[in-house]
C-alpha atoms as a PDB file:
ATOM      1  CA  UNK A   1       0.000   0.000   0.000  1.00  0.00           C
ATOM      2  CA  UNK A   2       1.643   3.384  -0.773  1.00  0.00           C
ATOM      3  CA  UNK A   3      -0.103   6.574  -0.165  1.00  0.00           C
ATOM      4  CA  UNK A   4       0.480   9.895  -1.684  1.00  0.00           C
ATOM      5  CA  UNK A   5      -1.551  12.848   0.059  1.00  0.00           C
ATOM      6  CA  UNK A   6      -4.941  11.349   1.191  1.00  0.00           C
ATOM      7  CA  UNK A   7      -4.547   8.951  -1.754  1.00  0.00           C
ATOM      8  CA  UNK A   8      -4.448   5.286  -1.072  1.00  0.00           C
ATOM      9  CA  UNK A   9      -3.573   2.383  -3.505  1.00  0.00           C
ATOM     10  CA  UNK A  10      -5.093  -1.371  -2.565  1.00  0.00           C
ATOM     11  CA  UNK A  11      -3.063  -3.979  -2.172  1.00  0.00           C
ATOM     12  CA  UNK A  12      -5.444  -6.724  -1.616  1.00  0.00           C
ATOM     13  CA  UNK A  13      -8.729  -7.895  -1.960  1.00  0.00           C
ATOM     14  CA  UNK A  14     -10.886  -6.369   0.740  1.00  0.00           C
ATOM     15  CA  UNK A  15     -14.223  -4.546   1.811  1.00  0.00           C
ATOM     16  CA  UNK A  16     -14.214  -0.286   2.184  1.00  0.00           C
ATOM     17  CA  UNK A  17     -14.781  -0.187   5.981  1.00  0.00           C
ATOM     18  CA  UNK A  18     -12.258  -2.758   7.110  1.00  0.00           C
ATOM     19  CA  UNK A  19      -9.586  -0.964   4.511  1.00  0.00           C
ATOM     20  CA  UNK A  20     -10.040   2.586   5.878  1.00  0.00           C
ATOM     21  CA  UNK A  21     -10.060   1.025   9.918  1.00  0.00           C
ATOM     22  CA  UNK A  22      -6.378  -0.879   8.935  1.00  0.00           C
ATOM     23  CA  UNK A  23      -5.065   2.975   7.081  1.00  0.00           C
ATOM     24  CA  UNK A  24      -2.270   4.782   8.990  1.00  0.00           C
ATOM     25  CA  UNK A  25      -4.626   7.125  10.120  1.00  0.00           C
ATOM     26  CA  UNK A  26      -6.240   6.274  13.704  1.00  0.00           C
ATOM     27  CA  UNK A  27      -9.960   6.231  12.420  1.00  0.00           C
ATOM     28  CA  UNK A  28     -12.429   4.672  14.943  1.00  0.00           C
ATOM     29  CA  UNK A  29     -15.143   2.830  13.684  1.00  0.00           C
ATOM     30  CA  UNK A  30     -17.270   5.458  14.089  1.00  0.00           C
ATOM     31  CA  UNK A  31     -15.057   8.148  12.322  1.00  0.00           C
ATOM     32  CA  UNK A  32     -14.704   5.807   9.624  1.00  0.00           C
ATOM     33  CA  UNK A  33     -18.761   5.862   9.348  1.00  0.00           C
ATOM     34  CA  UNK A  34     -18.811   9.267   9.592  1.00  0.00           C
ATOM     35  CA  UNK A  35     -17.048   9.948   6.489  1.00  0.00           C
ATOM     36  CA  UNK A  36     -18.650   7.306   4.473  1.00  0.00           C
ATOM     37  CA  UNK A  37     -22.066   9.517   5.356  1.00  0.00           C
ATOM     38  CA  UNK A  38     -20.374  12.831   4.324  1.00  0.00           C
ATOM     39  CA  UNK A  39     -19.271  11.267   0.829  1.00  0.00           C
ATOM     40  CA  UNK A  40     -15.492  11.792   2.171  1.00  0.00           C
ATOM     41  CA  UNK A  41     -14.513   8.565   0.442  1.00  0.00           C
ATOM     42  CA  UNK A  42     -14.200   8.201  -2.917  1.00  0.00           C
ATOM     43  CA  UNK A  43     -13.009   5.082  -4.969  1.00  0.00           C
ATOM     44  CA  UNK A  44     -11.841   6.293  -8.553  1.00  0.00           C
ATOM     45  CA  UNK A  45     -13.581   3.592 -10.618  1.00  0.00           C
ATOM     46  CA  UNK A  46     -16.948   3.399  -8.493  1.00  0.00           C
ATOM     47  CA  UNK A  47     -19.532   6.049  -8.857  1.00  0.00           C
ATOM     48  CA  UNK A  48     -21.279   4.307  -5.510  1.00  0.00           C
ATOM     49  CA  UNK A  49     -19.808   3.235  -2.334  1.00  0.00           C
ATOM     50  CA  UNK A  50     -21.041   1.671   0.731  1.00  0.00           C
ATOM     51  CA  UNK A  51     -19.009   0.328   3.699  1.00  0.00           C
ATOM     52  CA  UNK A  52     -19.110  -3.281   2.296  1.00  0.00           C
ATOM     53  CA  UNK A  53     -17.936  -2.306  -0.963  1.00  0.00           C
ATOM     54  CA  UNK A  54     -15.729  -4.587  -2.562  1.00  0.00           C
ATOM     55  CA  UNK A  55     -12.229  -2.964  -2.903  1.00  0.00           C
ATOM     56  CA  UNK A  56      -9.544  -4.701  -5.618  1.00  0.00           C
ATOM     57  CA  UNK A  57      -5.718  -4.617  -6.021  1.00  0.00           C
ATOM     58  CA  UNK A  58      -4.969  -1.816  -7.574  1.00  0.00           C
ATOM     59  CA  UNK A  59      -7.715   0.617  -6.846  1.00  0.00           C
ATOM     60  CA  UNK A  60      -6.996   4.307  -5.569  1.00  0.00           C
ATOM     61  CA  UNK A  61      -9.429   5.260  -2.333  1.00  0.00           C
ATOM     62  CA  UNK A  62      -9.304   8.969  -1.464  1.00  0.00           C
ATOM     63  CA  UNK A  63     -10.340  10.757   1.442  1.00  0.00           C
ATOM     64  CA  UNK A  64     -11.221  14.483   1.209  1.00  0.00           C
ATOM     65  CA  UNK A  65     -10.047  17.324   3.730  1.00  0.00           C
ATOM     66  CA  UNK A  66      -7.387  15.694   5.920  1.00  0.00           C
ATOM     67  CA  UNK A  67      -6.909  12.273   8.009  1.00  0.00           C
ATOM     68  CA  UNK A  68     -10.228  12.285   9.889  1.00  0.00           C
ATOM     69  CA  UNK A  69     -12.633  14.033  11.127  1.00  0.00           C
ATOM     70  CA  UNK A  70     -11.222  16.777  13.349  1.00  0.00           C
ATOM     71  CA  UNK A  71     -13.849  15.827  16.553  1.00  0.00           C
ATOM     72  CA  UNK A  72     -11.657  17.378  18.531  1.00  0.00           C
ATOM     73  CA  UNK A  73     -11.581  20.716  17.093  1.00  0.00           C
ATOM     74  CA  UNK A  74     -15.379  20.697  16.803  1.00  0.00           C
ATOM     75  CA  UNK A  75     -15.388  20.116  20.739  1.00  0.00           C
ATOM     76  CA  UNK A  76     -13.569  23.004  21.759  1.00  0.00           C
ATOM     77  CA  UNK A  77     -15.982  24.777  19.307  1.00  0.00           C
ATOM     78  CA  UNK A  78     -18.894  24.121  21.787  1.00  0.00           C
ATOM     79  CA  UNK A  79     -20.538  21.640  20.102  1.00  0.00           C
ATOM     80  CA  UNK A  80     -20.312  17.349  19.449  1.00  0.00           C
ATOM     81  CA  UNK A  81     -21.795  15.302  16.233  1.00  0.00           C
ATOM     82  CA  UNK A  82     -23.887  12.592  18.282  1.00  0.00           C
ATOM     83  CA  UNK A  83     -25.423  11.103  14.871  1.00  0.00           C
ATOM     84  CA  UNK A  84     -24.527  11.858  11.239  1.00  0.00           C
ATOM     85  CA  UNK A  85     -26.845  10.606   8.048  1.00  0.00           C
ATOM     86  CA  UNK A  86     -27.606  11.781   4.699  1.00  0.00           C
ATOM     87  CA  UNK A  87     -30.236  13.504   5.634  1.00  0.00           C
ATOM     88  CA  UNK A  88     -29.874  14.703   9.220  1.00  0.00           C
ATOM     89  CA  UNK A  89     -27.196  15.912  11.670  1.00  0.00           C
ATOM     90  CA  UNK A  90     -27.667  16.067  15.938  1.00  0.00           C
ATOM     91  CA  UNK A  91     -25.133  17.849  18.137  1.00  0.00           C
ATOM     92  CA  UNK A  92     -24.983  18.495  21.427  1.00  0.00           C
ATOM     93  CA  UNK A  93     -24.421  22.062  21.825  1.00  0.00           C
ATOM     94  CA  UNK A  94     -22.478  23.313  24.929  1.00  0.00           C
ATOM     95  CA  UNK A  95     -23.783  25.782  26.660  1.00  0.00           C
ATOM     96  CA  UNK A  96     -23.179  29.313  26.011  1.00  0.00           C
ATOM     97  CA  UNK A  97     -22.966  28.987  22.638  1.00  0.00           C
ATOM     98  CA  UNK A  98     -25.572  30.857  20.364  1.00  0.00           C
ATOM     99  CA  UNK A  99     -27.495  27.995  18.449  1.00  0.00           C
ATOM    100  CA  UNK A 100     -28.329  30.838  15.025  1.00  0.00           C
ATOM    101  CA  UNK A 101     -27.456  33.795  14.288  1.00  0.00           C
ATOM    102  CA  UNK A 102     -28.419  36.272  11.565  1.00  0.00           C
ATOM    103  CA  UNK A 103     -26.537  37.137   8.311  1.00  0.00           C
ATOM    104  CA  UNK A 104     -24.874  40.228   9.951  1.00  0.00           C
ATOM    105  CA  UNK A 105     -23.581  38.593  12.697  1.00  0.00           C
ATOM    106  CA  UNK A 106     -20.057  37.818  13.560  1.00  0.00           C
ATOM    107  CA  UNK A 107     -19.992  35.488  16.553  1.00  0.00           C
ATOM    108  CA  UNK A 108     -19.740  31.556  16.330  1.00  0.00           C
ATOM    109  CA  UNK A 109     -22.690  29.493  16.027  1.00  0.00           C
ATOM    110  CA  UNK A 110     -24.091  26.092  15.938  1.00  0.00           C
ATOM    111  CA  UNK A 111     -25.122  26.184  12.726  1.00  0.00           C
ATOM    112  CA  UNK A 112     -22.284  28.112  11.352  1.00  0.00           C
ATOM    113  CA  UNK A 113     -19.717  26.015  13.180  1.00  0.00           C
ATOM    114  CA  UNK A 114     -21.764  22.927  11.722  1.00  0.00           C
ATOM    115  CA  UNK A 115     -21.926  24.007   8.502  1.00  0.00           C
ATOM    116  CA  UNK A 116     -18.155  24.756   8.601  1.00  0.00           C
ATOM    117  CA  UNK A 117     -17.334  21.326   8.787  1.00  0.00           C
ATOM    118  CA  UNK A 118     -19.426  19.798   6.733  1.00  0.00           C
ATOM    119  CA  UNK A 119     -18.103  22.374   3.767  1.00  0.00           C
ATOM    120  CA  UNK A 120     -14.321  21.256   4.881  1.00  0.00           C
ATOM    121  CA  UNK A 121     -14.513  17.306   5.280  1.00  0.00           C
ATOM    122  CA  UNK A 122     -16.524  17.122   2.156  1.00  0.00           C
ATOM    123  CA  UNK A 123     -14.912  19.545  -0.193  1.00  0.00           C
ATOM    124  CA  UNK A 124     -18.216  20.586  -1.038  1.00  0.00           C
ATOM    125  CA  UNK A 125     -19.339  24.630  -0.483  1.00  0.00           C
ATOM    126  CA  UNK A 126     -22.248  22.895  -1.589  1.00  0.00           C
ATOM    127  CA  UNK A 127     -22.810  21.166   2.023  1.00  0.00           C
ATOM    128  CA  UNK A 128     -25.211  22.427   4.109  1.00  0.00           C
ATOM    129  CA  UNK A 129     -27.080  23.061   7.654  1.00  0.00           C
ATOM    130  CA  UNK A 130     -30.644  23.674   7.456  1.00  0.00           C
ATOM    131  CA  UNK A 131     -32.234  25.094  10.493  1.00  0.00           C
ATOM    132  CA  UNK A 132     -34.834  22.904  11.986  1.00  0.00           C
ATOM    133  CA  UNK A 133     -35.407  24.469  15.745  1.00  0.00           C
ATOM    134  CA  UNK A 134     -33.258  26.432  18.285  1.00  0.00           C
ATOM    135  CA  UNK A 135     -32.220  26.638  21.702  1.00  0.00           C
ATOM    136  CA  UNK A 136     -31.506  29.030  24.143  1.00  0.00           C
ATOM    137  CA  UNK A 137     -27.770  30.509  24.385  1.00  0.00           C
ATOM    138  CA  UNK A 138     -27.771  29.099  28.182  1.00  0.00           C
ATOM    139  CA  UNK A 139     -29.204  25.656  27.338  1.00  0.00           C
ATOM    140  CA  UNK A 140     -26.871  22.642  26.586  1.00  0.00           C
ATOM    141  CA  UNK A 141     -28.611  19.360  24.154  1.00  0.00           C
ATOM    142  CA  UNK A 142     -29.678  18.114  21.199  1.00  0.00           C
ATOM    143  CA  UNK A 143     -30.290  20.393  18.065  1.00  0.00           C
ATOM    144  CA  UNK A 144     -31.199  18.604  14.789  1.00  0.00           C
ATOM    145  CA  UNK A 145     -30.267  19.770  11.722  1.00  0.00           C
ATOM    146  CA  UNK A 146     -31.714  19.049   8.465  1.00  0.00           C
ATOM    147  CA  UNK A 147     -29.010  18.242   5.030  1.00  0.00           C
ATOM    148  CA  UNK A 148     -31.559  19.026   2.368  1.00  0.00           C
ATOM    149  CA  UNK A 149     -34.283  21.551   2.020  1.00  0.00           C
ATOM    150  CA  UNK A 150     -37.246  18.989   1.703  1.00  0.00           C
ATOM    151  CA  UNK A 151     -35.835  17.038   5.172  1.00  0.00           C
ATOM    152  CA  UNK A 152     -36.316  20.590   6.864  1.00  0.00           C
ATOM    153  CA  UNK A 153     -39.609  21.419   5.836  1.00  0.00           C
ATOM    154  CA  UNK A 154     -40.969  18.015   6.633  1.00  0.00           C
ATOM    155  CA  UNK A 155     -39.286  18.429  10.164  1.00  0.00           C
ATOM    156  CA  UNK A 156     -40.717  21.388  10.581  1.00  0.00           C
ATOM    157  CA  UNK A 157     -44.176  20.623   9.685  1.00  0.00           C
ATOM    158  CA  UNK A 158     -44.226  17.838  12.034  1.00  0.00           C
ATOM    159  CA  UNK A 159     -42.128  18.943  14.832  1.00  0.00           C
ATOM    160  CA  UNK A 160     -45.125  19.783  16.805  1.00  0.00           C
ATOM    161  CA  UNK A 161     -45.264  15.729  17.034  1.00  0.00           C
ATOM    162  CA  UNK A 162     -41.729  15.655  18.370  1.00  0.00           C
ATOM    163  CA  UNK A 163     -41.464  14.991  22.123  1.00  0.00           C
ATOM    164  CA  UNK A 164     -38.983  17.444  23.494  1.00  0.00           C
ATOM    165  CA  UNK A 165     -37.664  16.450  27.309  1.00  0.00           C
ATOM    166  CA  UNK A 166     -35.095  18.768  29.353  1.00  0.00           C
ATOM    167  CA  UNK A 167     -33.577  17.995  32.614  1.00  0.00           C
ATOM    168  CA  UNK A 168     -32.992  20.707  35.226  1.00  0.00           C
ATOM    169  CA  UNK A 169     -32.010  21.181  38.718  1.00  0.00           C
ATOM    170  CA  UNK A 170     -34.006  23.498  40.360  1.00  0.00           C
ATOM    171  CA  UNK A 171     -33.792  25.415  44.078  1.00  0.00           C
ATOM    172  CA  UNK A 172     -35.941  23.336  46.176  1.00  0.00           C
ATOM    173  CA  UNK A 173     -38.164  21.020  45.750  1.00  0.00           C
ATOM    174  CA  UNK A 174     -41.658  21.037  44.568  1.00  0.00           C
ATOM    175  CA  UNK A 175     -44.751  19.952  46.568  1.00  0.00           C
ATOM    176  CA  UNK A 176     -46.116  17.846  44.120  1.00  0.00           C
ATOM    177  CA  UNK A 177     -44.473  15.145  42.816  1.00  0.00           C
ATOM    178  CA  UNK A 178     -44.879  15.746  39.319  1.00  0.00           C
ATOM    179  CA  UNK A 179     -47.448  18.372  37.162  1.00  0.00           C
ATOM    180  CA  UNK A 180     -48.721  20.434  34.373  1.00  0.00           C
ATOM    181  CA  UNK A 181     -47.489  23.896  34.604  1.00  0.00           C
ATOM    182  CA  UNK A 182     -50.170  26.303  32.251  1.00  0.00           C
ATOM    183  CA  UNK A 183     -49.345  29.644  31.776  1.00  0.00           C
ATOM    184  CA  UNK A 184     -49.506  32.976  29.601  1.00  0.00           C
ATOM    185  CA  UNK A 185     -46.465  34.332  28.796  1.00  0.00           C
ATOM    186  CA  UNK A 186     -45.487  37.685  27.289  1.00  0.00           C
ATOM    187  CA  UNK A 187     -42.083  39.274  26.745  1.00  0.00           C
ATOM    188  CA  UNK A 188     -41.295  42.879  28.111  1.00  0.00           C
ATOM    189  CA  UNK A 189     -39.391  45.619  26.502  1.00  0.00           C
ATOM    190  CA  UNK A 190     -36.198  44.466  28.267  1.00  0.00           C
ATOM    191  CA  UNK A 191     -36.474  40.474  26.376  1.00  0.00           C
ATOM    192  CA  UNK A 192     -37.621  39.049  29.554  1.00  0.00           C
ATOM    193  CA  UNK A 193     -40.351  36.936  29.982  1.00  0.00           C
ATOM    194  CA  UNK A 194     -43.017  37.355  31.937  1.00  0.00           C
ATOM    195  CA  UNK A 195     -46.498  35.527  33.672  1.00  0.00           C
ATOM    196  CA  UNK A 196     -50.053  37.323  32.664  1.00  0.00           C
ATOM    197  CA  UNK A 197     -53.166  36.409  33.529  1.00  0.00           C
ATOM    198  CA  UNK A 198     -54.937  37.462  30.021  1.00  0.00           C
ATOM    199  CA  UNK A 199     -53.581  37.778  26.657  1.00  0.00           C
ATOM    200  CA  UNK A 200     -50.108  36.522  25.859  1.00  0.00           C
ATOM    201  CA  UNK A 201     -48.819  33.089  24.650  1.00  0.00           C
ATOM    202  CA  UNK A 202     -50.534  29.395  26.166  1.00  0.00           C
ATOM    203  CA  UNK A 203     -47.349  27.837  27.605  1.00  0.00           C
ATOM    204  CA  UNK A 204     -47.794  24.233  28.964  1.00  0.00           C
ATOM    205  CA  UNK A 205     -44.841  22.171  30.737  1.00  0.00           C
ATOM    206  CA  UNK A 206     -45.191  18.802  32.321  1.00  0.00           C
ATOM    207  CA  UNK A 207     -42.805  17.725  34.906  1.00  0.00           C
ATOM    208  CA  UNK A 208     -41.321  14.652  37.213  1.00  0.00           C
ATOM    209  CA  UNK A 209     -39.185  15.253  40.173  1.00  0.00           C
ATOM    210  CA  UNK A 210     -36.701  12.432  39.808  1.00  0.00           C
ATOM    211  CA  UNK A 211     -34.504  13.254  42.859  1.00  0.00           C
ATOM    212  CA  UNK A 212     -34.252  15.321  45.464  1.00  0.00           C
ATOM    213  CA  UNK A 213     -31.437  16.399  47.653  1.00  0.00           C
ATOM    214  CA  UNK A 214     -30.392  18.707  50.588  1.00  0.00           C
ATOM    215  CA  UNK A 215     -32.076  22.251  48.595  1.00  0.00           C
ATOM    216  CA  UNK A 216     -31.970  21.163  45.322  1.00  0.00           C
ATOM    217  CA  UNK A 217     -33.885  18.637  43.040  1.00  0.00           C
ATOM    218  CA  UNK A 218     -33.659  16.937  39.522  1.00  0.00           C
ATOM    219  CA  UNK A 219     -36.756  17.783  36.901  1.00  0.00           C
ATOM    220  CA  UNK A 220     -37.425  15.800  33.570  1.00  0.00           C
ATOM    221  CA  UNK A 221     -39.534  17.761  32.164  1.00  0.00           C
ATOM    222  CA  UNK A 222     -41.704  17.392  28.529  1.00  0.00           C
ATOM    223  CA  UNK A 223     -42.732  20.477  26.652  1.00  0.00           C
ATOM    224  CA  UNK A 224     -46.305  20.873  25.199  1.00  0.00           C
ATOM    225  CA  UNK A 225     -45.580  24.490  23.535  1.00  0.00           C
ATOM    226  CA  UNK A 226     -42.621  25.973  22.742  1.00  0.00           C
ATOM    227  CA  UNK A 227     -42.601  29.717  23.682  1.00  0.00           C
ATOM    228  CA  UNK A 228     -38.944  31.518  24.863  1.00  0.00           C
ATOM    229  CA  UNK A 229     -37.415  30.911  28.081  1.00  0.00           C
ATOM    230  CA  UNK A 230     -40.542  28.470  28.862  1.00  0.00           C
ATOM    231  CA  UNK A 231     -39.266  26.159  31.267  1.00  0.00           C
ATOM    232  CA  UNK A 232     -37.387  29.156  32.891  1.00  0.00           C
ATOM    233  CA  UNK A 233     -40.439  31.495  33.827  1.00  0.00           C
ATOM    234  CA  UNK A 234     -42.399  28.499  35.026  1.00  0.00           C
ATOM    235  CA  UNK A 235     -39.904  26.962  37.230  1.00  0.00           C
ATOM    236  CA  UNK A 236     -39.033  30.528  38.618  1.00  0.00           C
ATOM    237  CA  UNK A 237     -43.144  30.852  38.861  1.00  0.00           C
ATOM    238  CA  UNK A 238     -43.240  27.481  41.122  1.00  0.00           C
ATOM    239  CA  UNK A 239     -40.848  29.242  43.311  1.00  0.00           C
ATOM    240  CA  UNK A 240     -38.213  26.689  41.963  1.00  0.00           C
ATOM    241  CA  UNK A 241     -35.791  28.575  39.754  1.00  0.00           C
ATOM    242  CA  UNK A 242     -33.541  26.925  37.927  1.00  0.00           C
ATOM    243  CA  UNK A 243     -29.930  26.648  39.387  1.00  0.00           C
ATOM    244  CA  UNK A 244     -27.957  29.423  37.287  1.00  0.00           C
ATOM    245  CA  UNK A 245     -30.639  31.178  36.497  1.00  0.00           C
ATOM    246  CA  UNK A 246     -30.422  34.530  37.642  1.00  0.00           C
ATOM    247  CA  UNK A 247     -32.071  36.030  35.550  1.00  0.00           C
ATOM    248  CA  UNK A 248     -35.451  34.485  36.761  1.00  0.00           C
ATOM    249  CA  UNK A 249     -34.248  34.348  40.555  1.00  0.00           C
ATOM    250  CA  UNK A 250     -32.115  31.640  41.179  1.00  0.00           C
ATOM    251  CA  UNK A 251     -29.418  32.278  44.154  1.00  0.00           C
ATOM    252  CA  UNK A 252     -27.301  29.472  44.012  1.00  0.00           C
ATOM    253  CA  UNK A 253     -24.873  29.175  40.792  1.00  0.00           C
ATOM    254  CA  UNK A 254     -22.158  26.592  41.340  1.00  0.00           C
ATOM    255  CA  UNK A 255     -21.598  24.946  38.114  1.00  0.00           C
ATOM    256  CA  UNK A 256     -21.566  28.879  36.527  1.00  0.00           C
ATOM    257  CA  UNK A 257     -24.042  27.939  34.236  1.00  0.00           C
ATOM    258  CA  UNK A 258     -27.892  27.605  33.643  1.00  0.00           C
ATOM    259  CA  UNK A 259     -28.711  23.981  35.266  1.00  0.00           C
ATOM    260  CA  UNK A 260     -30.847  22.854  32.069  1.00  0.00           C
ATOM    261  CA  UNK A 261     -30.378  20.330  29.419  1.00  0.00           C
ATOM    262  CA  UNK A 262     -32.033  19.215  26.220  1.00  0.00           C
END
């Protein structure tokens, strides 16, 4: 086998995932899977690859934009590739870090640190993000992003049917076991959110203490709507902020950020 660049000739009969796991390279299994899914890998006389493909003496396998995926780099980013397909990417997003932005802006995304990537490890400024959902700037999870325009739009249309769960720690510990939370919510002047009796947004949260200890306790909790800083203002309405959360009332902050997850 000799290799010039990210050019590698066959020696020996063998299938495509196998032959990129033995390269000089220090692919995982799952790296090597990952840039199957972007189109990374090319074989020069094959117009269609899949993992099993059949490779033969002789034939040239390339892999676009450097030895691997660079999952490191992507981590000190802010964000992680937890699952990778032709049609759909999910990250975990740190928190912190602004999941969209708009054309003017400067500062470091999700999506534009996503979309990055995919550009460089497939060659392609063809490669693309679409926006499917967002979350807060102080919320770590999941996002899902679509690859193609018709992926998003069908995501879209149906994400009401999506089951979106958070976990939170929260001051205290609520009386009741587990609850709806129903509310009407309307943002002030300054962006804050804010409880109303009449007029406003509906805003339903169900919750689940899981655990409770000393003055704090663990929440799962399962959105019904979807309206800014939901889980926040309803917590904080409770009298259970969550931890980090100053904005909304919290007092305690030891992890130095907001204490909920996607």
């Amino acid at each position: 086998m000799s290799t010039r660049g990210n050019r590698f000739r066959v020696s020996s009969r063998c299938e495509l995932l196998p032959y990129l796991l033995s390269l000089p390279l220090g692919l995982s299994r799952k790296q090597a899977k990952d840039l199957l899914r972007l189109r990374a890998v090319t074989v020069d006389r094959m117009t269609a690859i899949r993992h099993d493909t059949e490779l033969q003496p002789g034939d040239i396998v390339t892999i676009a934009a450097g030895k691997q995926i660079p999952a490191a780099s992507l981590e000190r980013q802010g964000l992680k590739i937890i699952y990778l397909d032709n049609d759909i990417a999910v990250i975990d997003k740190r928190a912190g870090l602004l999941s969209m932005g708009s054309e003017s802006e400067k500062e470091r995304t999700a999506h534009r640190i996503l979309n990055e990537h995919l550009k460089a490890v497939t060659k392609s400024p063809q490669q693309q993000a679409f926006i499917v959902h967002r979350l807060d700037r102080e919320t770590s999870g999941l996002m899902m992003f679509a690859r193609n325009r018709p992926v998003q739009a069908a995501l879209q249309q149906n994400w009401k049917e999506i089951t979106k769960k958070y976990l939170a720690v929260v001051e205290g510990a609520p009386a009741s076991a587990q609850g709806t939370i129903r509310d009407n919510l309307v943002e002030s002047k300054s962006f804050r959110m804010h409880r109303v009796e009449r007029g406003g947004e509906l805003a339903i949260t169900h919750y689940r203490v899981l655990r409770t200890s000393q003055d704090k306790s663990l929440i799962e909790l399962t959105l019904e709507t979807g309206r800014k800083n939901q889980i926040r203002v309803q917590m904080a309405g409770m009298g259970h902020p969550i931890v980090g959360d100053r904005k909304y009332g919290a007092t305690s902050d030891p992890a130095r950020r907001l204490a909920l997850h996607s």
